[in-house]
C-alpha atoms as a PDB file:
ATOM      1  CA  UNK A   1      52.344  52.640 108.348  1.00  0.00           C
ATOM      2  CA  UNK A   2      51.353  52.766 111.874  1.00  0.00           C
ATOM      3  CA  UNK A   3      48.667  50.995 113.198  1.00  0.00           C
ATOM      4  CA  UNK A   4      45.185  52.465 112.912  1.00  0.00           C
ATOM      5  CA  UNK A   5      43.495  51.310 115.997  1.00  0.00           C
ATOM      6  CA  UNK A   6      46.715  52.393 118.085  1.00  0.00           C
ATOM      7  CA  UNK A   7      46.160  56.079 115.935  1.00  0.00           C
ATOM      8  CA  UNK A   8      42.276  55.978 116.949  1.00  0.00           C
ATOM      9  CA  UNK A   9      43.281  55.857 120.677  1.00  0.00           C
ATOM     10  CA  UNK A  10      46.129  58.651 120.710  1.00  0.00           C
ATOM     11  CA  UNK A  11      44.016  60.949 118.596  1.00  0.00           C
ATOM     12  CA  UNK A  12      41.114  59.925 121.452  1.00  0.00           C
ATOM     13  CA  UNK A  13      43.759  60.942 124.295  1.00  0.00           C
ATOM     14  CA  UNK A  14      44.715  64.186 122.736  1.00  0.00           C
ATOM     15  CA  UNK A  15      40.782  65.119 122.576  1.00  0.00           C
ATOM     16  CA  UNK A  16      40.406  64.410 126.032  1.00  0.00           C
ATOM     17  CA  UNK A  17      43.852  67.088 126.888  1.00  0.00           C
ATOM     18  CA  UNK A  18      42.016  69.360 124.710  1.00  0.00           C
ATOM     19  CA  UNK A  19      39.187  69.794 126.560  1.00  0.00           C
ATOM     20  CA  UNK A  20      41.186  69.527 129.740  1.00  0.00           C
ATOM     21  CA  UNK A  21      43.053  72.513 128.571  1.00  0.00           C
ATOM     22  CA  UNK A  22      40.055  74.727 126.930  1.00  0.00           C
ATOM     23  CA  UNK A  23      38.436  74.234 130.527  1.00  0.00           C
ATOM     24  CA  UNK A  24      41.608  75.409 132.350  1.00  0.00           C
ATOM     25  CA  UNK A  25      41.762  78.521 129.734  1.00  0.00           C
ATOM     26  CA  UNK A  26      38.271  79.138 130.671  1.00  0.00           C
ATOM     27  CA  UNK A  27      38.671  79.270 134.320  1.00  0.00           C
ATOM     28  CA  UNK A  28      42.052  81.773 133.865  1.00  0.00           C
ATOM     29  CA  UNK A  29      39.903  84.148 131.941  1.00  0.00           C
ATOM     30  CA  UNK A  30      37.556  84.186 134.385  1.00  0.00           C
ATOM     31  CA  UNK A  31      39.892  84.425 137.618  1.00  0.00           C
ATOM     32  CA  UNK A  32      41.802  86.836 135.732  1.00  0.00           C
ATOM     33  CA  UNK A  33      39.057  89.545 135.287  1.00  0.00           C
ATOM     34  CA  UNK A  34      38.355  89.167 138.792  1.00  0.00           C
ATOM     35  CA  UNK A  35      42.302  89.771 139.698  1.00  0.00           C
ATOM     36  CA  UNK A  36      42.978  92.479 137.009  1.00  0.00           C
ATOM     37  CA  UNK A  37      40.085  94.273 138.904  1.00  0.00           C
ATOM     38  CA  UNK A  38      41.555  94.125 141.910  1.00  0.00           C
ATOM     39  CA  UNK A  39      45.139  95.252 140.572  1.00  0.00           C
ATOM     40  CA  UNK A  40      43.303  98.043 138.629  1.00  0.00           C
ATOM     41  CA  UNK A  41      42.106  99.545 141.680  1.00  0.00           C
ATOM     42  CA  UNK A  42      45.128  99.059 143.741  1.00  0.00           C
ATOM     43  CA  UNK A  43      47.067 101.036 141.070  1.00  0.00           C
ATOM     44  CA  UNK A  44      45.223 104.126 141.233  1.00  0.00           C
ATOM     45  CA  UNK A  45      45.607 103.916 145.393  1.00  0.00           C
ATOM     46  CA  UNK A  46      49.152 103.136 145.103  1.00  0.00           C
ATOM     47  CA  UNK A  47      50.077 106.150 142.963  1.00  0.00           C
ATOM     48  CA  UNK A  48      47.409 108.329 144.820  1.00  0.00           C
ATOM     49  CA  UNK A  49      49.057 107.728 148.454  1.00  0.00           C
ATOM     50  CA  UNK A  50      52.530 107.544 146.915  1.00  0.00           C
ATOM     51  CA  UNK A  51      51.917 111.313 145.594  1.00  0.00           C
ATOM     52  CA  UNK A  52      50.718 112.469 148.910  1.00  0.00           C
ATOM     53  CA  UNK A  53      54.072 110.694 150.864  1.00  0.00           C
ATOM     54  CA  UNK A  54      56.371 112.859 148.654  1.00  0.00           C
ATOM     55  CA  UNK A  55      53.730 115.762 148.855  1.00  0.00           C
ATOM     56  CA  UNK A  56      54.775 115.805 152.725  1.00  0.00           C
ATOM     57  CA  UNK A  57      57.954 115.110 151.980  1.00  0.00           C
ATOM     58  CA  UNK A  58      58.471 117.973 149.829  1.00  0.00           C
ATOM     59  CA  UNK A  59      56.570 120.487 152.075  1.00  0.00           C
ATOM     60  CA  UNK A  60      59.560 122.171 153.291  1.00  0.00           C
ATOM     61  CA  UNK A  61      58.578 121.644 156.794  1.00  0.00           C
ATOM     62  CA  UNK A  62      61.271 119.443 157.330  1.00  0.00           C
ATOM     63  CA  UNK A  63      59.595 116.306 157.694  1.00  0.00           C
ATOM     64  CA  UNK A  64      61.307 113.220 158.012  1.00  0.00           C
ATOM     65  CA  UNK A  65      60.646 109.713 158.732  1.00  0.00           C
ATOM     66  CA  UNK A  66      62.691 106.366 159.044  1.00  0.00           C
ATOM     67  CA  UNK A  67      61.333 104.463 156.212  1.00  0.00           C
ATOM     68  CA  UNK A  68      62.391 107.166 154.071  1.00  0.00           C
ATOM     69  CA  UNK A  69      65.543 107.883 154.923  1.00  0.00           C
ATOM     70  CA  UNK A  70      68.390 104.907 153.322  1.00  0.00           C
ATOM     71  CA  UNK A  71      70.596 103.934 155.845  1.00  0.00           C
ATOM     72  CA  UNK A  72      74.326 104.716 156.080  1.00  0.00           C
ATOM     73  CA  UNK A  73      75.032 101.195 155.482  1.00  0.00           C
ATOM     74  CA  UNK A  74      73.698  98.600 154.485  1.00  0.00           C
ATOM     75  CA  UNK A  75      74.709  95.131 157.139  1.00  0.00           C
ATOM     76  CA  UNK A  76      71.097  93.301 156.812  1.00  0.00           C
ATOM     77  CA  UNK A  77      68.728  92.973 153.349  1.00  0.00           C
ATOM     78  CA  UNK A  78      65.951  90.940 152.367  1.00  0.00           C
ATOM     79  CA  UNK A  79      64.971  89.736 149.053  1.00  0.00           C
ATOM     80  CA  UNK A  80      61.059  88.716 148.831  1.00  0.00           C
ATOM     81  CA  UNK A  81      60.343  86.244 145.774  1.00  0.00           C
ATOM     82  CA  UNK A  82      56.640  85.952 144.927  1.00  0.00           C
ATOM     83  CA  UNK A  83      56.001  82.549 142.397  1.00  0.00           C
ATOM     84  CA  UNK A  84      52.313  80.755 142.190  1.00  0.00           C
ATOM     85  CA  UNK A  85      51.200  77.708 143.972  1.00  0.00           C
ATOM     86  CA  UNK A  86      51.357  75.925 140.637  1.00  0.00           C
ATOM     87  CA  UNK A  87      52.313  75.487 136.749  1.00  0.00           C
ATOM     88  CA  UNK A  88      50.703  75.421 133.547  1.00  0.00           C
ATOM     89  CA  UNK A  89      51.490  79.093 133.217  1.00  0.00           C
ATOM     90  CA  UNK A  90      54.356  79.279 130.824  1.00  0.00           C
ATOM     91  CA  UNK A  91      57.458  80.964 131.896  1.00  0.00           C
ATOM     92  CA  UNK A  92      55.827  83.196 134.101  1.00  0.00           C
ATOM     93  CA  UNK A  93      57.410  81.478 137.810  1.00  0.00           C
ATOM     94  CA  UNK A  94      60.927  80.883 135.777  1.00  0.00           C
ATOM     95  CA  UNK A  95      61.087  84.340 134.666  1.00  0.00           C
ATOM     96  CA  UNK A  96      60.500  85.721 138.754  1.00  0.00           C
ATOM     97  CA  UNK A  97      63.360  83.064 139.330  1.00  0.00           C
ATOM     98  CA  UNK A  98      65.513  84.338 136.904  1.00  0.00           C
ATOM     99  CA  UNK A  99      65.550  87.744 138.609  1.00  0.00           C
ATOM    100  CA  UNK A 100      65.672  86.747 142.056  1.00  0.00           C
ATOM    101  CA  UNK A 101      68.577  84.438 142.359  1.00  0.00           C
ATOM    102  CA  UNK A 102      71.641  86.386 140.496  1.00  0.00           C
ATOM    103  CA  UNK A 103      69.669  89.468 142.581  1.00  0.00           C
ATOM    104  CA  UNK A 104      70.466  87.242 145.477  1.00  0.00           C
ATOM    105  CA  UNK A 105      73.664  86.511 144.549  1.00  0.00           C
ATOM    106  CA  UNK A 106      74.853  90.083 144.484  1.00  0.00           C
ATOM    107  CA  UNK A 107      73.456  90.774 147.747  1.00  0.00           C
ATOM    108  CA  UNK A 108      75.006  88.286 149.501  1.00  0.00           C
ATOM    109  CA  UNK A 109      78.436  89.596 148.057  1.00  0.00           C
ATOM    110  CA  UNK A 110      77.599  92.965 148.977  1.00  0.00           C
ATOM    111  CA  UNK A 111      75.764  92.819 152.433  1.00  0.00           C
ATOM    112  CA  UNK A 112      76.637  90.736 155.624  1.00  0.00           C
ATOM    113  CA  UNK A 113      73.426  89.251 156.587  1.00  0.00           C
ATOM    114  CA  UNK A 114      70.770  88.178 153.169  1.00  0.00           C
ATOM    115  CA  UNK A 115      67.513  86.790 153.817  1.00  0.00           C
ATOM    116  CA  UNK A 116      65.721  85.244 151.272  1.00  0.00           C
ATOM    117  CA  UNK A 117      61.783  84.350 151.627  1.00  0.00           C
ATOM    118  CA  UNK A 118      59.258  82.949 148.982  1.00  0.00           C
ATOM    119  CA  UNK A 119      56.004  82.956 148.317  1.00  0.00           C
ATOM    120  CA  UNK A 120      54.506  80.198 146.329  1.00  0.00           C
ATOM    121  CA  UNK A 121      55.102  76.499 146.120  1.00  0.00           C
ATOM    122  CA  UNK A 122      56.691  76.483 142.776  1.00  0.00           C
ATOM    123  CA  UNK A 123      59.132  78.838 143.734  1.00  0.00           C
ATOM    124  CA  UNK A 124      60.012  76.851 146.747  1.00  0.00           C
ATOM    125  CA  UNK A 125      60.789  73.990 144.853  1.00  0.00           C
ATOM    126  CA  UNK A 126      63.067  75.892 141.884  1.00  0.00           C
ATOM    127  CA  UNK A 127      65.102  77.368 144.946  1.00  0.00           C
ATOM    128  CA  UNK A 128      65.801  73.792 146.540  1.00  0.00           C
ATOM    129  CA  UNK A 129      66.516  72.476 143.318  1.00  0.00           C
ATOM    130  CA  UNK A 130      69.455  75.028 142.876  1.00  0.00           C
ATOM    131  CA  UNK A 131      70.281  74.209 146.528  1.00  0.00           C
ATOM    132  CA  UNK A 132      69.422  77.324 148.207  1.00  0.00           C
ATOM    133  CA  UNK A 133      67.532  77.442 151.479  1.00  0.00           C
ATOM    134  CA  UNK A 134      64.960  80.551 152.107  1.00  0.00           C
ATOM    135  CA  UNK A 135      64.536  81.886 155.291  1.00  0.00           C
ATOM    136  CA  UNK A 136      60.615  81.763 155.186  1.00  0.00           C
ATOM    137  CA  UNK A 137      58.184  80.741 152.660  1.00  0.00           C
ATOM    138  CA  UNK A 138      54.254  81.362 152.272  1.00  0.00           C
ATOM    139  CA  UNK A 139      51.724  78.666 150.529  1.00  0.00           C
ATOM    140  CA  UNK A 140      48.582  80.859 151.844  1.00  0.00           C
ATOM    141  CA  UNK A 141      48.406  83.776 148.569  1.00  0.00           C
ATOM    142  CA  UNK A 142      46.734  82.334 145.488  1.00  0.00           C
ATOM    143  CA  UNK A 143      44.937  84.183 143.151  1.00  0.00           C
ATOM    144  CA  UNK A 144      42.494  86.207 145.188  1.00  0.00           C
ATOM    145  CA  UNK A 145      45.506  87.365 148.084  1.00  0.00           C
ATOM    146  CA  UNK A 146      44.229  89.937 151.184  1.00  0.00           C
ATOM    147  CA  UNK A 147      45.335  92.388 152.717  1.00  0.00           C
ATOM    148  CA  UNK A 148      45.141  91.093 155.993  1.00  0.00           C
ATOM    149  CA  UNK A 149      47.729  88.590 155.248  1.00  0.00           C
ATOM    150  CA  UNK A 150      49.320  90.757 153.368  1.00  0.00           C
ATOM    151  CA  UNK A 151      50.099  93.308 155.758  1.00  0.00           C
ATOM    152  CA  UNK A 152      51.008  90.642 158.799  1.00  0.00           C
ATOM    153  CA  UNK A 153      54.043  89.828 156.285  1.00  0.00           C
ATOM    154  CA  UNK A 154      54.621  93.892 155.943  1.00  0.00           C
ATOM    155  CA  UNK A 155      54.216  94.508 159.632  1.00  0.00           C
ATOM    156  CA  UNK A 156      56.944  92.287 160.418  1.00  0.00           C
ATOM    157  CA  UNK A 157      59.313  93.798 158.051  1.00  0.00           C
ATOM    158  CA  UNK A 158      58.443  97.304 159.414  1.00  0.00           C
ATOM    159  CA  UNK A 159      59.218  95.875 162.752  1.00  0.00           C
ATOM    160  CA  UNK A 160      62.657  94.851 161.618  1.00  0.00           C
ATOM    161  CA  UNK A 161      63.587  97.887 159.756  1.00  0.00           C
ATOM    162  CA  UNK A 162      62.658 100.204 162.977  1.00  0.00           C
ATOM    163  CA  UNK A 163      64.847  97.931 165.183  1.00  0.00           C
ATOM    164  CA  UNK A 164      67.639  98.185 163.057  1.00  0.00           C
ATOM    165  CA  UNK A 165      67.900  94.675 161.890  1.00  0.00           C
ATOM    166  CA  UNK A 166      66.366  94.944 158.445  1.00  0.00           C
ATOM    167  CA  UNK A 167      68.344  97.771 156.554  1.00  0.00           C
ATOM    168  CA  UNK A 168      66.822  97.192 152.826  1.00  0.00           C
ATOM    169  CA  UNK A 169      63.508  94.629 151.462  1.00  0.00           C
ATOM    170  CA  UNK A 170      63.465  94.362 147.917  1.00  0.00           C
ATOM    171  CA  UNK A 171      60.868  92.022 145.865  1.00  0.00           C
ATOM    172  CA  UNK A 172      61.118  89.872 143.193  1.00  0.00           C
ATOM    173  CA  UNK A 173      57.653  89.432 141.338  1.00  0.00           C
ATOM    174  CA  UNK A 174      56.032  90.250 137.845  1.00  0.00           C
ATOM    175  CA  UNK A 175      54.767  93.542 137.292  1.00  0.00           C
ATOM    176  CA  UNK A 176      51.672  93.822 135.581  1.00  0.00           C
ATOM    177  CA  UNK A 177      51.439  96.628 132.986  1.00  0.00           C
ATOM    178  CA  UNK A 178      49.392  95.880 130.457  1.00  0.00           C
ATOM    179  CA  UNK A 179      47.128  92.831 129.240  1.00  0.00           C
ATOM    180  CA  UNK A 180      49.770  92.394 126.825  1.00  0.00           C
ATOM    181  CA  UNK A 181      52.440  93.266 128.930  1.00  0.00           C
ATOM    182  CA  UNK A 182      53.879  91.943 132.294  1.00  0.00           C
ATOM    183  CA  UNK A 183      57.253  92.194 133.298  1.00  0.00           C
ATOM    184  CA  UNK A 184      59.714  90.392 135.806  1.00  0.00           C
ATOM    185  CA  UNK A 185      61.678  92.582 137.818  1.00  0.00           C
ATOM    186  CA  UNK A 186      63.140  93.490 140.946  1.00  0.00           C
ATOM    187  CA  UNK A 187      61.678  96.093 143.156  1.00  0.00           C
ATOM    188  CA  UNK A 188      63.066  97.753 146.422  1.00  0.00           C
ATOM    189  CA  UNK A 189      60.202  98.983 148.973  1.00  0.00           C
ATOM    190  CA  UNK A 190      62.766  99.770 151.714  1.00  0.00           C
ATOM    191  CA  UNK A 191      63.431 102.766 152.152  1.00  0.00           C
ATOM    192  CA  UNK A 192      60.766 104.298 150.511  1.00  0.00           C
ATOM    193  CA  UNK A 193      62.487 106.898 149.117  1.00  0.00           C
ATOM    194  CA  UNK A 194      64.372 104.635 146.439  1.00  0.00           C
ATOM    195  CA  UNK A 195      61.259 103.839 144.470  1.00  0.00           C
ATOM    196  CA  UNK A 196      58.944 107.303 145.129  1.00  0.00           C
ATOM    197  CA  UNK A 197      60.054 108.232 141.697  1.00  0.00           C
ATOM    198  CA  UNK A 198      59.154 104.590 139.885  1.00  0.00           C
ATOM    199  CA  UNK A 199      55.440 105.233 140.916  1.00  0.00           C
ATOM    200  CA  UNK A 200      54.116 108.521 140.596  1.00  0.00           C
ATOM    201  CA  UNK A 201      52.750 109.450 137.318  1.00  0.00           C
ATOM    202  CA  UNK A 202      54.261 112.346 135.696  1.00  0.00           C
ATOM    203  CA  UNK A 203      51.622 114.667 136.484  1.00  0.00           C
ATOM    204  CA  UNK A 204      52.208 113.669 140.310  1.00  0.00           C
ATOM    205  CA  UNK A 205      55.652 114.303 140.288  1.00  0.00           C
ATOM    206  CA  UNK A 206      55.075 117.223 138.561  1.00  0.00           C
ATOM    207  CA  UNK A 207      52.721 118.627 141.369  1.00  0.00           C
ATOM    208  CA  UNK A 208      54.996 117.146 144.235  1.00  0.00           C
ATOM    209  CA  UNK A 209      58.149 119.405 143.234  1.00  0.00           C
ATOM    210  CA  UNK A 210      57.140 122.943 144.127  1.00  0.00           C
ATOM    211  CA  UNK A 211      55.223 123.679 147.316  1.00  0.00           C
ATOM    212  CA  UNK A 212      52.779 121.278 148.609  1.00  0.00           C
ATOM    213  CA  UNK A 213      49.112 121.665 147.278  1.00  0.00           C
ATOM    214  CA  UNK A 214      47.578 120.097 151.201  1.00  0.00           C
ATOM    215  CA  UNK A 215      46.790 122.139 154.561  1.00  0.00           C
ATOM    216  CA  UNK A 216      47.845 119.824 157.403  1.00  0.00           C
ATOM    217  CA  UNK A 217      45.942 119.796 160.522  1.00  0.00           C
ATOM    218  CA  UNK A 218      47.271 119.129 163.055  1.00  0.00           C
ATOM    219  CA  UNK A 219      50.715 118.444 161.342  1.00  0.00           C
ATOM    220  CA  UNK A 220      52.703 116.844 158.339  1.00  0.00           C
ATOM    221  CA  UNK A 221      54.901 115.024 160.951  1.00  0.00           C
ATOM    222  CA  UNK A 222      51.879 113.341 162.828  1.00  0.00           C
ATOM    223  CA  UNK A 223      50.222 112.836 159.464  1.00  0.00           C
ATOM    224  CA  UNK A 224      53.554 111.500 158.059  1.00  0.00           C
ATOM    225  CA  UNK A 225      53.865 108.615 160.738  1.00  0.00           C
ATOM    226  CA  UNK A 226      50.401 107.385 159.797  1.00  0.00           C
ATOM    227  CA  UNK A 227      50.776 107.643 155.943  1.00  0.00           C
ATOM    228  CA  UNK A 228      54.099 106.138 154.880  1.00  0.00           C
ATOM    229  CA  UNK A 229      53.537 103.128 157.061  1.00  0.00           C
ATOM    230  CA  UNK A 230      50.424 102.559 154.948  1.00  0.00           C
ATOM    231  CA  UNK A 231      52.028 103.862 151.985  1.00  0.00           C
ATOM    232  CA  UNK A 232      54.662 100.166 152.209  1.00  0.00           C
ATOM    233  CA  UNK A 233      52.104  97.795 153.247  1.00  0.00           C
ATOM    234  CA  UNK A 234      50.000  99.109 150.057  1.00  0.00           C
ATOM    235  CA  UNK A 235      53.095  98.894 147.633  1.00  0.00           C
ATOM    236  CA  UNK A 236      53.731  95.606 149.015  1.00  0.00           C
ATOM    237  CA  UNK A 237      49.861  94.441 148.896  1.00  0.00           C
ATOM    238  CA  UNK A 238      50.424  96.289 144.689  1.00  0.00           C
ATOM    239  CA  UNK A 239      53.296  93.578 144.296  1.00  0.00           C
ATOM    240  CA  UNK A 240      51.034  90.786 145.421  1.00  0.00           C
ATOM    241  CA  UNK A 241      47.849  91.664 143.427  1.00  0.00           C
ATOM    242  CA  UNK A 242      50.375  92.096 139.942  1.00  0.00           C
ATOM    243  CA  UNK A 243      51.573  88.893 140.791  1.00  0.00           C
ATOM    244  CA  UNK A 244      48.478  87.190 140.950  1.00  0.00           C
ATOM    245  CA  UNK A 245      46.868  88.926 137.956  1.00  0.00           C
ATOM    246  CA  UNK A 246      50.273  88.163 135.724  1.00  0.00           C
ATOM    247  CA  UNK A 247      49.672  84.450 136.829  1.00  0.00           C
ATOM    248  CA  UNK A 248      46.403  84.627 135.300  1.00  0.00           C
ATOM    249  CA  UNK A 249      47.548  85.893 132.192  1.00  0.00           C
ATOM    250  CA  UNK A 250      50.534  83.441 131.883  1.00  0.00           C
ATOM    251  CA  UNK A 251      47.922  80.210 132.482  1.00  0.00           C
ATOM    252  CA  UNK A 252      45.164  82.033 130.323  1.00  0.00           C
ATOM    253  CA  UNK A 253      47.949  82.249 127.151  1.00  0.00           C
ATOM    254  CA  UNK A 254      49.361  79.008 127.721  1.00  0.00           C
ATOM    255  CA  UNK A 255      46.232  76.858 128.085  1.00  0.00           C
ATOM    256  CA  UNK A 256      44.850  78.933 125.240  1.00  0.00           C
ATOM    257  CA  UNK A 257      48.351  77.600 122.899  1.00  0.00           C
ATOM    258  CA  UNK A 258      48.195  74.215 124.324  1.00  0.00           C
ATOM    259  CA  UNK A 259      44.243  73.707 123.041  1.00  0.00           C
ATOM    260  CA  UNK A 260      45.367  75.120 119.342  1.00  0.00           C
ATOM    261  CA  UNK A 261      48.117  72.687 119.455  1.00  0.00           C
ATOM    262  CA  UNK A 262      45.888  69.457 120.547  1.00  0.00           C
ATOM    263  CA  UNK A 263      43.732  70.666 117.952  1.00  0.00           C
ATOM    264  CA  UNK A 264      46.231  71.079 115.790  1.00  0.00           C
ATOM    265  CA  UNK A 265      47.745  67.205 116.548  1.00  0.00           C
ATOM    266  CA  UNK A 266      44.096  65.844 116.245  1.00  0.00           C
ATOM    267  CA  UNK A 267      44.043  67.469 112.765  1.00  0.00           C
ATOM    268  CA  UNK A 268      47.348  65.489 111.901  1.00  0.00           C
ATOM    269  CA  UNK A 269      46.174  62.532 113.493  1.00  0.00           C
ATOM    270  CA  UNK A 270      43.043  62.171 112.014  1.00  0.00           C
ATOM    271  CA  UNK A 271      45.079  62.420 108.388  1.00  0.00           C
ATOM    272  CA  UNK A 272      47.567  59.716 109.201  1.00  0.00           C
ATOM    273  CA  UNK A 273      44.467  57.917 110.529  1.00  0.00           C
ATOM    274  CA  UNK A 274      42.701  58.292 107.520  1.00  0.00           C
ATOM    275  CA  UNK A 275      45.075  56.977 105.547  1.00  0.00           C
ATOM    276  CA  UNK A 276      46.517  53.972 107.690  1.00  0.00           C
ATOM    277  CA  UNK A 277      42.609  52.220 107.561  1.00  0.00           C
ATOM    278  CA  UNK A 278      42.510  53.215 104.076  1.00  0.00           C
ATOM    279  CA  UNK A 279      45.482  51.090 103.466  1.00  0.00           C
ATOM    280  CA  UNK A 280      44.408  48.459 105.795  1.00  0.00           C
ATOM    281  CA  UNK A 281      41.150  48.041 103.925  1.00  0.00           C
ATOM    282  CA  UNK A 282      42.759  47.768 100.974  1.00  0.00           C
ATOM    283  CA  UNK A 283      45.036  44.825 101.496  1.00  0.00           C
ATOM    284  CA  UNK A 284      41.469  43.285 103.074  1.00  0.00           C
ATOM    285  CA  UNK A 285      40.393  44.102 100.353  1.00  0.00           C
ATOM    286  CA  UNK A 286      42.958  41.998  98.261  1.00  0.00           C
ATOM    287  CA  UNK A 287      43.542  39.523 100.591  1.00  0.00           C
ATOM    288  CA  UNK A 288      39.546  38.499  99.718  1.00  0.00           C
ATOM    289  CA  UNK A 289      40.534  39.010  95.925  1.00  0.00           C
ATOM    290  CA  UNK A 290      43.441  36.372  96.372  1.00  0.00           C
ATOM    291  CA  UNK A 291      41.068  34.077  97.886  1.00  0.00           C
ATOM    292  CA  UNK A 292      38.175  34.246  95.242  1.00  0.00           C
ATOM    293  CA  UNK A 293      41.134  33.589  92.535  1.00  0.00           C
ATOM    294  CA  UNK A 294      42.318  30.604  94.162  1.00  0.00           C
ATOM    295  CA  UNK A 295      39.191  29.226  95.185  1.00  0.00           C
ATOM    296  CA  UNK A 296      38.731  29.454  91.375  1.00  0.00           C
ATOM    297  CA  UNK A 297      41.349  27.665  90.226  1.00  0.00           C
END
């Protein structure tokens, strides 16, 4: 039987995780309303400027623009991996990983020049682990990420892929769907017109494939160089805000299973407890009966 004071203190310890753990489910409740806000807002945007891009596209004026147009062939891609800053979230940074390095893998077999960046410390760290160096990394995005530093990452890459030296930017991240439903994937934003289809609602794509419900003044091309530059950094800026808000999710479900568990262990402990200083009072309790008897005699 183990011993009971030894018990007491490991049953004190797991108390003291379980209220570390009910706090930190608390505070990923709370800073995951905030960020499924946020993502719930950028949705509708996404798929609202998305529909207008292939709107112009579609208007049989013969539009065209760079970012739309895939290139001939492929010599340069870039594979964007966007992990959290830190743990206690479940599987949700090894299941970005899992996508992004065979992803990486097949790009470097297939294309001349791969860069790889990451965003998120945790990320980082899995990739050095496995002995693979990325290009760039990014500690700044947390739960709460901007815009502004958002699009100085998607300015770049726009910069690249108008020079020529960027030919394709795909993103590794966790797409938030649902509350009870996120999903790790692989995304290409460059060119455009690869995932146009991925993010228009039905209904959009529906009114996209005849003529073109908009007037433009003073035309689609001028309107088109302003709007599908936007339409990137806001798909990128989508990517960001799911990952953030899938984060949440991940620490809010984990925490939440960690606190049943300690209570769970308590419950067990308390028993075994229980029973250990029952059996140590007893054999007090006969030890002082054995002493009586041979004081006695």
């Amino acid at each position: 039987m183990a011993n009971a004071r030894a018990l007491d203190k490991r049953r004190k310890s797991v108390r003291n995780i379980r209220k570390i753990t009910r706090t930190m489910e608390l505070i990923a409740t709370a800073r995951f309303k905030k960020a499924m806000d946020r993502a719930t807002a950028a949705t509708a945007y996404t798929r609202r400027i998305t529909q207008l891009v292939s709107d112009l596209a579609s208007s049989g004026l013969e539009v065209r623009h760079p970012l739309m147009e895939p290139r001939e062939e492929t010599k340069s891609a870039l594979l964007l991996v966007l992990t959290g800053n830190r743990g206690l979230c479940g599987g949700y940074n090894g299941g970005v990983i899992r996508q992004a390095i065979p992803r990486y893998k097949e790009l470097q077999e297939s294309v001349a020049n791969v860069q790889l960046e990451v965003s998120g410390k945790r990320g980082l760290t899995a990739l050095n682990f496995r002995g693979i160096e990325p290009n760039e990394s990014f500690m700044n995005f947390d739960d709460q990420p901007r815009f502004a530093e958002v699009e100085v990452i998607a300015n770049r890459y726009l910069d690249e892929y108008a020079a020529g030296r960027l030919d394709r930017v795909e993103v590794a991240y966790t797409r938030f769907i649902s509350i009870g439903k996120q999903e790790a994937i692989v995304e290409t934003l460059l060119p455009l017109g690869g995932i146009e289809g991925a993010d228009i609602a039905g209904d959009a794509k529906d009114a996209s494939s005849g003529e073109s419900m908009y007037e433009f003044l003073p035309s689609a091309e001028s309107i088109l160089e302003e709007v599908v530059p936007t339409s990137f950094k806001v798909k990128l800026f989508k990517c960001f805000l799911d990952a953030a808000v899938s984060e949440q999710i991940a620490r809010m479900v984990a925490m939440k299973a960690a606190t049943e568990n300690a209570g769970d262990m308590i419950k067990q402990l308390s028993m075994t407890y229980n029973r250990a200083r029952q059996s140590q009072i007893t054999g007090e309790i006969m030890e002082i009966i054995g002493g009586v008897e041979a004081l006695k005699n």
